[in-house]
PDB file of N, CA and C in Angstrom:
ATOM      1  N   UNK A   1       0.837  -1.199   0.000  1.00  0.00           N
ATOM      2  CA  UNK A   1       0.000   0.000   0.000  1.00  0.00           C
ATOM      3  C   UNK A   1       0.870   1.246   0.000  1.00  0.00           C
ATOM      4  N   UNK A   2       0.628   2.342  -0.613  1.00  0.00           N
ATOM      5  CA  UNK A   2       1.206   3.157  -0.618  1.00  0.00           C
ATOM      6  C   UNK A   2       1.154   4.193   0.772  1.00  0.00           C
ATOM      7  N   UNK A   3       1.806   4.920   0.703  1.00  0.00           N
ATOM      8  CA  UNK A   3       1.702   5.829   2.234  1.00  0.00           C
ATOM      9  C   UNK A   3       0.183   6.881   1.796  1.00  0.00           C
ATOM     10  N   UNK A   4       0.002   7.207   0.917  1.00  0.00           N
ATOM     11  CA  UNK A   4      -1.145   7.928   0.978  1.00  0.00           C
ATOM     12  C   UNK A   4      -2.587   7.139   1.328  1.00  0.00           C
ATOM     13  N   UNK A   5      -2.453   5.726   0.987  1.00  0.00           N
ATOM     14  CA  UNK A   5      -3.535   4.943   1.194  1.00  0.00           C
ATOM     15  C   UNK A   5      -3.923   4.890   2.808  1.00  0.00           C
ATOM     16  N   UNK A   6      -2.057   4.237   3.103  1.00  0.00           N
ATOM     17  CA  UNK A   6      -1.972   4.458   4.836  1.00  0.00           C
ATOM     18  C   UNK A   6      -2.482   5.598   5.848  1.00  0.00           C
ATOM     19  N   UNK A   7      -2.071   6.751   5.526  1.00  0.00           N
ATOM     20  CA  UNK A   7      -2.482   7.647   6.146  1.00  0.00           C
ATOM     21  C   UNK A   7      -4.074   8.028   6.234  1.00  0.00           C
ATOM     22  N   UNK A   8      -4.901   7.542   4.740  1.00  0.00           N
ATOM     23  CA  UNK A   8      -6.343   7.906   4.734  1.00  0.00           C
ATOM     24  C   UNK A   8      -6.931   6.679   5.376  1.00  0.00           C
ATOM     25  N   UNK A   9      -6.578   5.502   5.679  1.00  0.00           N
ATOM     26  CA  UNK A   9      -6.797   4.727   6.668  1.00  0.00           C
ATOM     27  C   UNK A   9      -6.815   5.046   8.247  1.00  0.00           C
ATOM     28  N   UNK A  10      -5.248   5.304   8.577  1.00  0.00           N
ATOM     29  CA  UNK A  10      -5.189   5.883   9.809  1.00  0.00           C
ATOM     30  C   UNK A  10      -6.451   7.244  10.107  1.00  0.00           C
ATOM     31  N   UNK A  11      -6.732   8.428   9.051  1.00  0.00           N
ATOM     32  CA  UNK A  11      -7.422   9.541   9.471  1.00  0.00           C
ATOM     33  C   UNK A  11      -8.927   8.828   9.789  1.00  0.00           C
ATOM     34  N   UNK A  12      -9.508   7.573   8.695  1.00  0.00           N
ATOM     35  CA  UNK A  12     -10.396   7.150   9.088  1.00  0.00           C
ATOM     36  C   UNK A  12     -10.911   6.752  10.257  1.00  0.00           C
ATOM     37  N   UNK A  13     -10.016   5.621  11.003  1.00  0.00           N
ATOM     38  CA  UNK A  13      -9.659   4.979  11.832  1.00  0.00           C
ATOM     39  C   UNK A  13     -10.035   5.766  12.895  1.00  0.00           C
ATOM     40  N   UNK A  14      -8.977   7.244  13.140  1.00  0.00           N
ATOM     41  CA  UNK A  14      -9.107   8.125  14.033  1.00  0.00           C
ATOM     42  C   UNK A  14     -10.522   8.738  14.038  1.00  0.00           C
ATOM     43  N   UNK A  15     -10.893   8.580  12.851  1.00  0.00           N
ATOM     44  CA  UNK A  15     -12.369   9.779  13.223  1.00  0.00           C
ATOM     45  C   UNK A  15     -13.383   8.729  13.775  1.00  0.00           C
ATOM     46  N   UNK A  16     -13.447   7.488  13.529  1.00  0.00           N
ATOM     47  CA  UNK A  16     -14.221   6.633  13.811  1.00  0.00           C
ATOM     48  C   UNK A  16     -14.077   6.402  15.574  1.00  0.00           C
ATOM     49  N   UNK A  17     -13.312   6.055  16.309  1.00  0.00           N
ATOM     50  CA  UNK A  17     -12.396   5.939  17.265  1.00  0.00           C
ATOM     51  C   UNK A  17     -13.199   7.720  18.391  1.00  0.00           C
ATOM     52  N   UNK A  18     -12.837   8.722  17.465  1.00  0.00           N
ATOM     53  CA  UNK A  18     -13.532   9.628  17.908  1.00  0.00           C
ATOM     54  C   UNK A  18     -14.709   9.995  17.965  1.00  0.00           C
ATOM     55  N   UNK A  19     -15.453   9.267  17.028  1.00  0.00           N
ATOM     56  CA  UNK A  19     -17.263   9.195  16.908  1.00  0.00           C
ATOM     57  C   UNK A  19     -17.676   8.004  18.212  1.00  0.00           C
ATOM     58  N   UNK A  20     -16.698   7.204  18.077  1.00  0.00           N
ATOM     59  CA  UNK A  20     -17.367   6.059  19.241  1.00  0.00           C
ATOM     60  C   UNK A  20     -17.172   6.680  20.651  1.00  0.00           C
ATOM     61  N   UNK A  21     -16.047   7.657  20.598  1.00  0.00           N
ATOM     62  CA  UNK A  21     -15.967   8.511  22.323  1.00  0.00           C
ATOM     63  C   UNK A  21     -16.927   9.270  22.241  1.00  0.00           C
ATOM     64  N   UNK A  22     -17.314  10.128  21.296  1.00  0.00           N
ATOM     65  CA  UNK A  22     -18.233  11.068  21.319  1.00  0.00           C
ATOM     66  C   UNK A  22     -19.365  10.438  21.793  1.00  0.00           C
ATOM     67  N   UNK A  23     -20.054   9.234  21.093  1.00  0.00           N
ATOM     68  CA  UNK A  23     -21.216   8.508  21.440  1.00  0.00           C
ATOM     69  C   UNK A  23     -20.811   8.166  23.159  1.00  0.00           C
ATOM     70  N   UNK A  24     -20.413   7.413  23.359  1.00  0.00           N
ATOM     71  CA  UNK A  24     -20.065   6.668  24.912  1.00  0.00           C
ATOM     72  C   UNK A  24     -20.201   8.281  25.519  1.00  0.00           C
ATOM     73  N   UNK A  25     -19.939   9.235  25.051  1.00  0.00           N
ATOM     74  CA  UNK A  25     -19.941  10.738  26.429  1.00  0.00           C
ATOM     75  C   UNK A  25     -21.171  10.985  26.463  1.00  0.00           C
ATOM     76  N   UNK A  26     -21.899  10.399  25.215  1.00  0.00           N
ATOM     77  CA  UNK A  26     -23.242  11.270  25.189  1.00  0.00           C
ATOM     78  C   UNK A  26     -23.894  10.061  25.833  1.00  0.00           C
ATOM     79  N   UNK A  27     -23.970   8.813  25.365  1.00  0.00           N
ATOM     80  CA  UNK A  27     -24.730   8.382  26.686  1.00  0.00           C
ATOM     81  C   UNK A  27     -24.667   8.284  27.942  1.00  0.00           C
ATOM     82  N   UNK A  28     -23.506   8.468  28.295  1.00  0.00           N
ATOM     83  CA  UNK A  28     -22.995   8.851  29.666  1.00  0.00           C
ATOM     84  C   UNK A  28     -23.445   9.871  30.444  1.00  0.00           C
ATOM     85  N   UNK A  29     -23.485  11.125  29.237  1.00  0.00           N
ATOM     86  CA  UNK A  29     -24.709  12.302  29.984  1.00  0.00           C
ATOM     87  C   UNK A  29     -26.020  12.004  30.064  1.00  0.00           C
ATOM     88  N   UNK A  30     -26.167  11.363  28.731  1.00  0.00           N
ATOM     89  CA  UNK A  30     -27.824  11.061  28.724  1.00  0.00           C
ATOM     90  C   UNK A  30     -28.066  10.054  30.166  1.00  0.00           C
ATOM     91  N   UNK A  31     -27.581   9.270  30.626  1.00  0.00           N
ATOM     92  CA  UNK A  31     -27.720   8.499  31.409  1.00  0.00           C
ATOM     93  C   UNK A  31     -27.694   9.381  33.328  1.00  0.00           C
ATOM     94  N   UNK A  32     -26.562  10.179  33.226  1.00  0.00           N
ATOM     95  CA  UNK A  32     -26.859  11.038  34.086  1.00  0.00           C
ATOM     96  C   UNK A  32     -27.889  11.871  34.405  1.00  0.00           C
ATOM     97  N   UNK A  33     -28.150  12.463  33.072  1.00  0.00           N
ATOM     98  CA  UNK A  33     -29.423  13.534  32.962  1.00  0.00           C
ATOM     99  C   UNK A  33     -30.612  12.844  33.776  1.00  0.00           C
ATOM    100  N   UNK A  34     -30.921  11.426  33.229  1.00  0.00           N
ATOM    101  CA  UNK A  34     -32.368  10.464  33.178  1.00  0.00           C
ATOM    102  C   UNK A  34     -32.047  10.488  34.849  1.00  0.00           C
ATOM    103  N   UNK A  35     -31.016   9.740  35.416  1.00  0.00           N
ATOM    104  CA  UNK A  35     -30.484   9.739  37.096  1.00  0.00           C
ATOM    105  C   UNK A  35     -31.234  10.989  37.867  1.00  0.00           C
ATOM    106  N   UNK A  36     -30.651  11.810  37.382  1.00  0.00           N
ATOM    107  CA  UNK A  36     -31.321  13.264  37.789  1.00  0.00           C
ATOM    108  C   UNK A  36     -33.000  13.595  37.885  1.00  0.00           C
ATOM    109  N   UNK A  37     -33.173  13.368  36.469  1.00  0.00           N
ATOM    110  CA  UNK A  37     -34.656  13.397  36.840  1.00  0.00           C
ATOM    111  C   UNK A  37     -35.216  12.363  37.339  1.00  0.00           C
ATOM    112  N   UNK A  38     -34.999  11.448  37.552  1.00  0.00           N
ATOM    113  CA  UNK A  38     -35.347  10.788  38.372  1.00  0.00           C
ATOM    114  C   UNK A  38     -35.472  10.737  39.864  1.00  0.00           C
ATOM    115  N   UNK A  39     -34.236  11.245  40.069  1.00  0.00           N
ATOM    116  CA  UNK A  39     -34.358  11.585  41.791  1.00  0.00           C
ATOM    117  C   UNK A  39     -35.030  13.080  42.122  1.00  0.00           C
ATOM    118  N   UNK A  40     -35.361  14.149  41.151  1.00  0.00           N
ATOM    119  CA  UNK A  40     -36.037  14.807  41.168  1.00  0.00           C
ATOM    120  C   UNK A  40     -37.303  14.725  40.881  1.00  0.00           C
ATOM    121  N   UNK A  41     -37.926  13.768  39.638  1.00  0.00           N
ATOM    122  CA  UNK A  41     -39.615  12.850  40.355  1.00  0.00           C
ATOM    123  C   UNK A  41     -40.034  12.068  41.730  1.00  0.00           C
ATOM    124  N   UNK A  42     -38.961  11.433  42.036  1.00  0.00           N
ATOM    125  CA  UNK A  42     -38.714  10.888  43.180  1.00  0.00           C
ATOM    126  C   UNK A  42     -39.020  12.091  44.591  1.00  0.00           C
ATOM    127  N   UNK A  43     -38.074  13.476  44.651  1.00  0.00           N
ATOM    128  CA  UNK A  43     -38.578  14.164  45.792  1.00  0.00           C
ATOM    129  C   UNK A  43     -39.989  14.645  45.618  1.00  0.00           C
ATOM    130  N   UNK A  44     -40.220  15.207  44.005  1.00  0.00           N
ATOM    131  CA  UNK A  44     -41.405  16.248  43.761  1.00  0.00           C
ATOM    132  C   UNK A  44     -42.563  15.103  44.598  1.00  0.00           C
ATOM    133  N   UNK A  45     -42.571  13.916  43.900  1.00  0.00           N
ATOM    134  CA  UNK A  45     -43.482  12.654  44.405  1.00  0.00           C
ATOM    135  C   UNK A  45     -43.762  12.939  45.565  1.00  0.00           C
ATOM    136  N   UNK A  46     -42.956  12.682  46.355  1.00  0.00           N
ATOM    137  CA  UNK A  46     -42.651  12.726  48.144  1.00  0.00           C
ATOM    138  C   UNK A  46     -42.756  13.572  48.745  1.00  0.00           C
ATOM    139  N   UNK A  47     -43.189  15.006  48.115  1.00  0.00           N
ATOM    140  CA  UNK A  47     -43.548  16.071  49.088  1.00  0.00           C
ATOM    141  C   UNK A  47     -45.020  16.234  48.974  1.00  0.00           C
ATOM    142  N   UNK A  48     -45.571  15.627  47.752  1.00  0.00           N
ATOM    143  CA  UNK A  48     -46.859  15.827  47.379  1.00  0.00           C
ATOM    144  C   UNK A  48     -47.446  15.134  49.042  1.00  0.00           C
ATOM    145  N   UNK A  49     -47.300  13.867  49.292  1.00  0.00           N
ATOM    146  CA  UNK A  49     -47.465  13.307  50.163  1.00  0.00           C
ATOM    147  C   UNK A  49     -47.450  13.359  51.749  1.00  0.00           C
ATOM    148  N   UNK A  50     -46.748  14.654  52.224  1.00  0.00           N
ATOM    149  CA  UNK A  50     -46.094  15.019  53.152  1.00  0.00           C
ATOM    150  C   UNK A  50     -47.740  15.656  53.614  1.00  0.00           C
TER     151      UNK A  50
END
């Protein structure tokens, strides 16, 4: 393979590599966010009751 082939492999590689971190952060927030509201349905719930 030539080095130009190599390198548009490697840039691929890298952007892909960086789309899969990007995804994993975003569900990671998304997953926090949902946590959150959740324990904030959870109090709103519990004062109704009080």
């Amino acid at each position: 393979m030539s080095n130009r082939t190599l390198r548009s492999l490697s840039t691929k590689n890298n952007e892909q590599a960086v789309l899969r971190k990007t995804n994993h952060n975003a569900d990671y927030m998304q997953t926090i966010t949902d946590l959150k509201n959740n324990v904030y349905q959870f109090k709103n719930r519990n004062l109704w009751h009080i």
